[in-house]
N, C-alpha and C. Protein backbone atom coordinates (compact mmCIF):
# COMPACT_ATOMS: atom_id res chain seq x y z
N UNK A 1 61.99 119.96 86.83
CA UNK A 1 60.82 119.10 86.74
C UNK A 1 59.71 119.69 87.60
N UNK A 2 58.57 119.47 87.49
CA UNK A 2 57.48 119.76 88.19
C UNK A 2 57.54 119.46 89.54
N UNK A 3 58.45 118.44 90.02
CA UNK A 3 58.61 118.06 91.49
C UNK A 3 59.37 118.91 91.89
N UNK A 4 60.50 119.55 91.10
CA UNK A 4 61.43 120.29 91.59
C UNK A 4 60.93 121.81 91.84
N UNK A 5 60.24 121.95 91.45
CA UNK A 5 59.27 123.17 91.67
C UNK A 5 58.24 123.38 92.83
N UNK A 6 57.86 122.11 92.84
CA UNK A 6 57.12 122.00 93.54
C UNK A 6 58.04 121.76 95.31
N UNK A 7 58.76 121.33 95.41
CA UNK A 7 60.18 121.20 96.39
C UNK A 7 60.32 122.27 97.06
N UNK A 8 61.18 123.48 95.66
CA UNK A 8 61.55 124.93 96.04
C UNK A 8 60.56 125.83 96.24
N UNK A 9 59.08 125.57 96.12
CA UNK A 9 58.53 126.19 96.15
C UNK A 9 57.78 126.02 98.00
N UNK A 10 57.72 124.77 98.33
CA UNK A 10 57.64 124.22 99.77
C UNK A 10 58.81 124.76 100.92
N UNK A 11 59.96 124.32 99.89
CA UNK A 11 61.33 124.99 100.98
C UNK A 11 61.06 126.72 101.22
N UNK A 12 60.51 127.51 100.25
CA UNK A 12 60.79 129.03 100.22
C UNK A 12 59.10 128.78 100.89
N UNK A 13 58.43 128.05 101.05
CA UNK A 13 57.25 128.51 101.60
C UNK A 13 56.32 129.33 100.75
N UNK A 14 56.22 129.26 99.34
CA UNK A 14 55.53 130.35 98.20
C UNK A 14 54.72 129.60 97.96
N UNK A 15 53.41 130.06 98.18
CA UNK A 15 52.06 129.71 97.37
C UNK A 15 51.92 129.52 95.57
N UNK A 16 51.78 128.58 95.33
CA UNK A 16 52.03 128.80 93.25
C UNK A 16 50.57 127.94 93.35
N UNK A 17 49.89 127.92 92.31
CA UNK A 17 48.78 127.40 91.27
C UNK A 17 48.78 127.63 90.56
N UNK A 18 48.94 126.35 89.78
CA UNK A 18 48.47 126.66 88.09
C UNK A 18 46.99 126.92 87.86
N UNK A 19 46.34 127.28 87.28
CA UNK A 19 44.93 128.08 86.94
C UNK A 19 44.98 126.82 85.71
N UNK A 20 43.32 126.56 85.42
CA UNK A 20 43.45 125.55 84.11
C UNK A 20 43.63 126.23 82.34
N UNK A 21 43.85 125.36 81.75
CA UNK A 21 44.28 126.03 80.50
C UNK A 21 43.06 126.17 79.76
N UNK A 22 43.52 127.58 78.92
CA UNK A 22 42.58 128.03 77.97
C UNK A 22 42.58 126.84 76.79
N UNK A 23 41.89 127.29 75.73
CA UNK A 23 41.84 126.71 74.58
C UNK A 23 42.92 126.65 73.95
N UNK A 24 43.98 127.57 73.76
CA UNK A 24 45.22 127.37 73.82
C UNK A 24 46.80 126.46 73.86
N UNK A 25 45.52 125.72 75.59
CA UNK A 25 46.40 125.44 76.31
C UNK A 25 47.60 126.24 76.66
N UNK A 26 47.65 127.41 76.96
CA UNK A 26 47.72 128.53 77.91
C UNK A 26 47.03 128.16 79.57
N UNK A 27 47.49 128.71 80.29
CA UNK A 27 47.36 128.75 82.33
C UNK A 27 47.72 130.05 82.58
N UNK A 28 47.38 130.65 83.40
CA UNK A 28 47.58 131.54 84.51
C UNK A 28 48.26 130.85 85.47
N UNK A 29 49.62 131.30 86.25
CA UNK A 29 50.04 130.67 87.40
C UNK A 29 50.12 131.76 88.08
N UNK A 30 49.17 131.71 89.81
CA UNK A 30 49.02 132.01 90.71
C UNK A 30 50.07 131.99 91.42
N UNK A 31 50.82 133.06 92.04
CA UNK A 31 51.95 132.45 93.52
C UNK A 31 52.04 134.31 93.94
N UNK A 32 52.89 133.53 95.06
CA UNK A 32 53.94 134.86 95.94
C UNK A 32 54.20 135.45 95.25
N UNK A 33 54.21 136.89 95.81
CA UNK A 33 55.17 137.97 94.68
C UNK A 33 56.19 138.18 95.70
N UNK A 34 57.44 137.70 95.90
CA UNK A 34 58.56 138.02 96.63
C UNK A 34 59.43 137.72 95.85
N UNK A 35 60.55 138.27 96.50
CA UNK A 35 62.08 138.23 95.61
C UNK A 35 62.77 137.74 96.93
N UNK A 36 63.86 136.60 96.79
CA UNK A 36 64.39 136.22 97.68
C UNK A 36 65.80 136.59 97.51
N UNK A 37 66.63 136.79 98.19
CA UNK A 37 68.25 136.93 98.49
C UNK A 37 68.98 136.27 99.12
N UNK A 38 69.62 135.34 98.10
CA UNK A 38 70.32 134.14 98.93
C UNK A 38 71.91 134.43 98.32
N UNK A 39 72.59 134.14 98.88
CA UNK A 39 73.72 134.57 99.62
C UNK A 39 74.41 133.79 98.57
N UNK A 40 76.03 133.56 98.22
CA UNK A 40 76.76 132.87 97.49
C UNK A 40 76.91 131.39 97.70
N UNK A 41 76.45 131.13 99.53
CA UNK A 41 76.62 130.23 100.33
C UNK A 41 75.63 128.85 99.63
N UNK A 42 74.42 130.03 99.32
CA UNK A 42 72.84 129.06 98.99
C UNK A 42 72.24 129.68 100.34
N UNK A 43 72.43 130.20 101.37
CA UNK A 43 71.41 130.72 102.48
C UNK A 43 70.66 131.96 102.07
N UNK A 44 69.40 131.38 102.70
CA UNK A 44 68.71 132.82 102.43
C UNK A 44 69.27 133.84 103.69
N UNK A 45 69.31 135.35 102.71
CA UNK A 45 69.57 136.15 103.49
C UNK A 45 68.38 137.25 103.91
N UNK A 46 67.35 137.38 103.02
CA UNK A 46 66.34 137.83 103.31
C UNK A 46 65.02 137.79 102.30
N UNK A 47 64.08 138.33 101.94
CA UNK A 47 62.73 138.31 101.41
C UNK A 47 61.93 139.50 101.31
N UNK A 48 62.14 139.90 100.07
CA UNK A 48 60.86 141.02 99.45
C UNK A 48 59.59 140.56 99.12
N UNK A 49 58.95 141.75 100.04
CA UNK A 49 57.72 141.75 99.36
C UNK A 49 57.35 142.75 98.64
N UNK A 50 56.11 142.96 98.13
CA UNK A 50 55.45 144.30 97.35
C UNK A 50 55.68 146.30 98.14
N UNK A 51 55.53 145.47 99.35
CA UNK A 51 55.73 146.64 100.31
C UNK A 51 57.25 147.64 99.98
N UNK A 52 57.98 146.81 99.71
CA UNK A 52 59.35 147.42 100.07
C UNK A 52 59.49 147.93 98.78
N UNK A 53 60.25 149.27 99.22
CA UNK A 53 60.56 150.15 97.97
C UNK A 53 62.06 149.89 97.61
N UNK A 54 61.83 150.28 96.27
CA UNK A 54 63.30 150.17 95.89
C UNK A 54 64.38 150.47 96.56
N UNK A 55 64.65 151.43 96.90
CA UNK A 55 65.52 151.94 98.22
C UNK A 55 65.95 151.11 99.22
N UNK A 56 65.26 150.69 100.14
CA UNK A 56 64.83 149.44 100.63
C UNK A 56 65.92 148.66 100.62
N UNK A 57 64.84 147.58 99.38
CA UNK A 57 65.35 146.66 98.46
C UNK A 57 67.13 146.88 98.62
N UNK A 58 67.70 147.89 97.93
CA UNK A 58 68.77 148.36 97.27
C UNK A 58 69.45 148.28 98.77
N UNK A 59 69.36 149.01 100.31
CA UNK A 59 69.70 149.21 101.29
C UNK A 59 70.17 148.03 102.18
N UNK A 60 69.40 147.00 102.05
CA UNK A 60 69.37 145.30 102.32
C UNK A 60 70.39 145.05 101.60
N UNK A 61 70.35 144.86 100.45
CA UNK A 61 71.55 144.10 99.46
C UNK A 61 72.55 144.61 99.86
N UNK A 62 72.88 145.58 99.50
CA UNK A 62 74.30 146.37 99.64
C UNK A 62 74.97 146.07 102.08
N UNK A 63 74.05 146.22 102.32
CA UNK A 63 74.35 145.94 103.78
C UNK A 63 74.83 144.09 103.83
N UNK A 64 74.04 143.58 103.04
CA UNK A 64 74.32 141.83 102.77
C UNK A 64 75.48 141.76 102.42
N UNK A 65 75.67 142.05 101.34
CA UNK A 65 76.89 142.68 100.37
C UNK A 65 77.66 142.22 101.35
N UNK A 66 78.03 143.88 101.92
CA UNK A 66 79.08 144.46 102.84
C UNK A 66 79.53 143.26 103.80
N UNK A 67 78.42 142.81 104.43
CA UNK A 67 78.44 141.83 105.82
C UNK A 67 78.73 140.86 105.73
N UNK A 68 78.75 140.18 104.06
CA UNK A 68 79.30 138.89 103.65
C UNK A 68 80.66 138.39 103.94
N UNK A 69 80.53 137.28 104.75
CA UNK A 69 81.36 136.39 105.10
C UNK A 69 80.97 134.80 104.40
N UNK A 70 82.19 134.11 103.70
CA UNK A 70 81.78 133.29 103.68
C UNK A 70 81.96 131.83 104.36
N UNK A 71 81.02 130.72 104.01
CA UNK A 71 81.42 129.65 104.69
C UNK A 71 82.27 128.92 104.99
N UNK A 72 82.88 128.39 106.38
CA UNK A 72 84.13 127.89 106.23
C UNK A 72 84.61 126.72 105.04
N UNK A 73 85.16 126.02 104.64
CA UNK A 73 85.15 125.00 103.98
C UNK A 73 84.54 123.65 104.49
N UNK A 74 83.76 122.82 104.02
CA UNK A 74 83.39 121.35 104.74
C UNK A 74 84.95 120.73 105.06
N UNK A 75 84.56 120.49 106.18
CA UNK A 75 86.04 120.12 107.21
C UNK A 75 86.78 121.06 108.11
N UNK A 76 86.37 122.17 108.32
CA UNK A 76 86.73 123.18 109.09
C UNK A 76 87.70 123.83 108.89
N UNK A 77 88.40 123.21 107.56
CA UNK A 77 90.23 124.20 106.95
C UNK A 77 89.54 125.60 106.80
């Protein structure tokens, strides 16, 4: 839903606007250009921007990857 967007888009902190519609009814939507990496858990593990090169990118994941531990169970078993 539009709230729900509007939610995840508050929680990740990303700028979005819709632009008004053409004749169409067509929009342009304005936002962040990042890629986020969240974990199996649901935690974010980190955040691309434009800057980072593929390599990068690829160097992060695979180190995430590797380093992944996951959460204990709710209740501490």
């Amino acid at each position: 839903t539009p709230e729900q967007v509007r939610a995840a888009a508050a929680a990740f902190r990303v700028y979005v606007s819709a632009g008004p519609r053409d004749a169409d009814g067509d929009y342009v939507v304005d936002h962040s250009v990042l890629t986020f990496l969240v974990d199996p858990d649901g935690l974010l593990r980190d955040c691309y921007g434009r800057s980072r090169t593929a390599e990068e990118v690829a160097r992060s994941v695979k180190a995430h990857m590797d380093s992944y531990e996951p959460l204990p169970p709710a209740g501490g078993e």
